[in-house]
C-alpha atoms as a PDB file:
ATOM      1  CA  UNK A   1       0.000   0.000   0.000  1.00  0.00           C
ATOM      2  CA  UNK A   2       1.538   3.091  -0.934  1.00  0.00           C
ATOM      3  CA  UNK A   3       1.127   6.093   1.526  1.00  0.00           C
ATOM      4  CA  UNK A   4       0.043   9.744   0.757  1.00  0.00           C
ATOM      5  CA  UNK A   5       2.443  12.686   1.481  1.00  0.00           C
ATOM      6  CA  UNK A   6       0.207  15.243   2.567  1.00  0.00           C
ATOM      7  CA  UNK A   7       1.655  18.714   0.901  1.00  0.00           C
ATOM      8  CA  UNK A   8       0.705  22.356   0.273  1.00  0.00           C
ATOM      9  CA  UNK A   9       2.522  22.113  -3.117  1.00  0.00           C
ATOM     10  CA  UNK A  10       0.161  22.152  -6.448  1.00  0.00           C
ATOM     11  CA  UNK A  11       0.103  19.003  -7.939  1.00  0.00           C
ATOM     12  CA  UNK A  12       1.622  20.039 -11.637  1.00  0.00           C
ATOM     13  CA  UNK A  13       1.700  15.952 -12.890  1.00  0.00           C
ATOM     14  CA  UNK A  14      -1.762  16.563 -14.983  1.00  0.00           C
ATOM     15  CA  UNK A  15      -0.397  20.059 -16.249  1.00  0.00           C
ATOM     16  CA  UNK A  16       0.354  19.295 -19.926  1.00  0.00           C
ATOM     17  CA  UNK A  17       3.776  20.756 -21.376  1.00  0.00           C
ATOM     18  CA  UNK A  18       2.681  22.998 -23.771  1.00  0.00           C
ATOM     19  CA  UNK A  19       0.913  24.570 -20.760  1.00  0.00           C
ATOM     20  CA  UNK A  20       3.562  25.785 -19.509  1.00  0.00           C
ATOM     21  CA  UNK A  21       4.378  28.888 -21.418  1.00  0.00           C
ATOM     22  CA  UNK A  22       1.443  29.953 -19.935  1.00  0.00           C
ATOM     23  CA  UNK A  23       2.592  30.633 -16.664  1.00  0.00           C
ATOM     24  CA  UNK A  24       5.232  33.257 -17.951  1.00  0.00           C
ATOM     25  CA  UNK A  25       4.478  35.537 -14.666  1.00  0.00           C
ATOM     26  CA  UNK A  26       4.808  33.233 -12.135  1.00  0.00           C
ATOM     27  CA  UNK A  27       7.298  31.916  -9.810  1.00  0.00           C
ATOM     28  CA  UNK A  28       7.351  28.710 -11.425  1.00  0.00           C
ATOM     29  CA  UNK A  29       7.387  30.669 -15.177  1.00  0.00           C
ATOM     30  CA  UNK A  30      10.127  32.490 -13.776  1.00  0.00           C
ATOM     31  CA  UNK A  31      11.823  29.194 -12.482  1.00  0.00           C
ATOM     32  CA  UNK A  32      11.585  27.507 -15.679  1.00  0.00           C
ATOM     33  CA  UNK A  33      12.648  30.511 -17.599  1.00  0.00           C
ATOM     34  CA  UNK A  34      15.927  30.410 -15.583  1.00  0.00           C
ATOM     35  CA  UNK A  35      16.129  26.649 -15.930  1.00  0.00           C
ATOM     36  CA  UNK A  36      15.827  26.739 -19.889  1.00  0.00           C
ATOM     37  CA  UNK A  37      18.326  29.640 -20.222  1.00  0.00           C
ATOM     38  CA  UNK A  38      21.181  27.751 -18.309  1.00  0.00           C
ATOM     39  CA  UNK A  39      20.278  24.841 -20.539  1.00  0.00           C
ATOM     40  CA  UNK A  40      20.880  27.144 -24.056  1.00  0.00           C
ATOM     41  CA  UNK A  41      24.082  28.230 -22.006  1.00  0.00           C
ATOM     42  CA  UNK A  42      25.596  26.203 -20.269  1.00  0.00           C
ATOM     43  CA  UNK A  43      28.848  27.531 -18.529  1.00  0.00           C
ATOM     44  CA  UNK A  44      32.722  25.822 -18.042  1.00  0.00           C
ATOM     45  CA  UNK A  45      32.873  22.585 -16.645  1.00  0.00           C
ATOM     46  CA  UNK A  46      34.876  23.016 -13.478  1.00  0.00           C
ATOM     47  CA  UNK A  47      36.922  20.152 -11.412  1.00  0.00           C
ATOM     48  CA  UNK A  48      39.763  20.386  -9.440  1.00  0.00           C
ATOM     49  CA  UNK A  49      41.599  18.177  -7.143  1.00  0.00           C
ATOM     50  CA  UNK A  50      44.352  18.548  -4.484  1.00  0.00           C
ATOM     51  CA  UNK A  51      45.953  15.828  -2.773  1.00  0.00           C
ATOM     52  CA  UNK A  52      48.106  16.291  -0.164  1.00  0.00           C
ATOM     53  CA  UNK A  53      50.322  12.647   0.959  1.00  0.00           C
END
């Protein structure tokens, strides 16, 4: 039996995709805006690594 998570987040699951642009003026518009620019630009992959034996 699988047990509910009681939430006061909006269930977005039936929200279709192409729904979405919809929401331009919202938080979560504004979060996916941000989300979908870093994906057209992504930045330098940074590593580094310092071992000291």
């Amino acid at each position: 039996m699988r047990d509910e998570i009681e939430s006061e987040l909006f269930d977005l699951s039936a929200l279709p995709l192409d729904r979405l642009r919809e929401l331009d003026d919202t938080v979560l518009g504004a979060a996916l805006e941000r989300v979908q620019a870093e994906a057209e630009k992504p930045g330098k992959a940074v590593s580094g690594f310092d071992s000291i034996i």
